[in-house]
Protein backbone atom coordinates (compact mmCIF):
# COMPACT_ATOMS: atom_id res chain seq x y z
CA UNK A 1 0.54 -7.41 11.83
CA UNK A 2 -1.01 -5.11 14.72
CA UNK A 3 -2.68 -2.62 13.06
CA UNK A 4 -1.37 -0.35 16.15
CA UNK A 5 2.19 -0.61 14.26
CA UNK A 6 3.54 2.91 12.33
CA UNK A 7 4.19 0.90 9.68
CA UNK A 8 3.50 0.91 5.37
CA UNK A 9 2.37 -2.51 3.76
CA UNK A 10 3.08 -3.06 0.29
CA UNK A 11 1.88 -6.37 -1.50
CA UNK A 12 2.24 -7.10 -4.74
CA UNK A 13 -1.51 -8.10 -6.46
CA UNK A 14 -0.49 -10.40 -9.45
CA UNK A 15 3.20 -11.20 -8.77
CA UNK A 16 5.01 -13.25 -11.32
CA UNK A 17 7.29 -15.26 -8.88
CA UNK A 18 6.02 -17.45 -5.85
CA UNK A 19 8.47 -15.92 -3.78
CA UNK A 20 6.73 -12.29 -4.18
CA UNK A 21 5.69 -11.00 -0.49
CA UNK A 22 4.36 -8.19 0.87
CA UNK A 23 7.48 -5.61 2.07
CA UNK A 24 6.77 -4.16 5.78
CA UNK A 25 8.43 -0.92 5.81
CA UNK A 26 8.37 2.55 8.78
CA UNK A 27 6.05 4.81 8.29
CA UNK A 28 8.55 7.51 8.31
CA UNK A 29 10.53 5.60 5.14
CA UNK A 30 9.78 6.43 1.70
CA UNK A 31 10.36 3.79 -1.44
CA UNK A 32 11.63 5.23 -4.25
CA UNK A 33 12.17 3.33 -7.73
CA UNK A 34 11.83 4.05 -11.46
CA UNK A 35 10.46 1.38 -14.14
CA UNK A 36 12.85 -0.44 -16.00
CA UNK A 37 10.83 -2.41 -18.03
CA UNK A 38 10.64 -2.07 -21.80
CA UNK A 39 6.93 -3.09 -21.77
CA UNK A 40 4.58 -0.36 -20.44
CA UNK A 41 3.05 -0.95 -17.29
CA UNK A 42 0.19 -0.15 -14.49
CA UNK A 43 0.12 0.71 -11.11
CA UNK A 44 -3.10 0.20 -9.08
CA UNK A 45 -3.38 1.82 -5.47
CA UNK A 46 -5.77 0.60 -2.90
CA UNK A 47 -8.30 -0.17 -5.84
CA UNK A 48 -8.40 2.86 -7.18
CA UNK A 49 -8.13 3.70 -11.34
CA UNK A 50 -4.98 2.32 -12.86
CA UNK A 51 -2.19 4.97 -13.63
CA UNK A 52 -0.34 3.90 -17.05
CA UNK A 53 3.98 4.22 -16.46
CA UNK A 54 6.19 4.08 -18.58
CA UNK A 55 10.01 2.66 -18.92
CA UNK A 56 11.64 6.02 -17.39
CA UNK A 57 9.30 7.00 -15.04
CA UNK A 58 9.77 7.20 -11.36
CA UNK A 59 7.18 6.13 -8.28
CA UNK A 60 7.72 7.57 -4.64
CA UNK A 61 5.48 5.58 -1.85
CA UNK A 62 5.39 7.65 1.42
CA UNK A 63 2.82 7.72 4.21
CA UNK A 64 -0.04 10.32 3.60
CA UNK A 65 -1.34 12.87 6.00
CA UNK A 66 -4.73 11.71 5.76
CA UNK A 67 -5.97 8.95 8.07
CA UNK A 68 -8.34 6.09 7.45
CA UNK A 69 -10.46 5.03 10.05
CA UNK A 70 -11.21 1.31 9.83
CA UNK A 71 -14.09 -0.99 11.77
CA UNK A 72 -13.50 -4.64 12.33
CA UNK A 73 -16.53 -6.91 13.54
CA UNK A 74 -15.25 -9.66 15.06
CA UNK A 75 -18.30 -12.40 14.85
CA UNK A 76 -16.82 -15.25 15.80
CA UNK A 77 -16.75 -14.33 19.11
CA UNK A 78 -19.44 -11.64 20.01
CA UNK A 79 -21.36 -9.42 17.99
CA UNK A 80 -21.35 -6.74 20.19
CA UNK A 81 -17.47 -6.47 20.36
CA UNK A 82 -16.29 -3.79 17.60
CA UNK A 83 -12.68 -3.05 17.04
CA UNK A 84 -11.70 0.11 15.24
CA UNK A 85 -8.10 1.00 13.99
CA UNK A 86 -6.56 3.81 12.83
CA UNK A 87 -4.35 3.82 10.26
CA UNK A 88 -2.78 6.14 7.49
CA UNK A 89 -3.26 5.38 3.56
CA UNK A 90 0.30 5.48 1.37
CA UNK A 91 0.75 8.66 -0.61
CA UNK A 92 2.26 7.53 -4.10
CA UNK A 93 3.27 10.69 -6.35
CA UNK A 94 5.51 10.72 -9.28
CA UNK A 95 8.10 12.53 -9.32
CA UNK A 96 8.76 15.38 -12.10
């Protein structure tokens, strides 16, 4: 994916089913869902501390304000050629 796309990326890190993939979504969309699961559960974003949720709760995944700026080196091919890309991290809040 171009990292010059508006666009969210959300990949599942341990998924129980092959057929798991990252979703691709607009910046501008939010993801809304609640847990469903009788067995408490975790969510982890961008490596940061676990937050423990519950059967009941809700999640809400929308693009944050605050941009990231990231540095590529590309190697292979020159040392001396950086790429840097912009690009917002998610905002996850839950709501209530």
């Amino acid at each position: 994916m171009d990292a010059a796309l508006p666009a969210l990326v959300i990949t599942p890190i341990c998924p129980q089913l092959l057929g798991s993939r990252s979703l691709v979504i607009s910046s501008t969309e939010q993801i809304e869902f609640e847990i469903g699961s009788d067995y408490s559960s975790f969510l982890c974003l961008d490596g940061a501390d676990e937050v423990g949720v519950k059967p009941g709760d809700g999640v809400l995944i929308s693009q944050s304000s605050l941009k990231t700026r990231l540095v590529r080196l590309d190697i292979a091919r020159d040392s001396r050629n950086v790429k840097c890309s912009c690009s917002a991290a998610p905002s996850v809040a839950a709501p209530g």
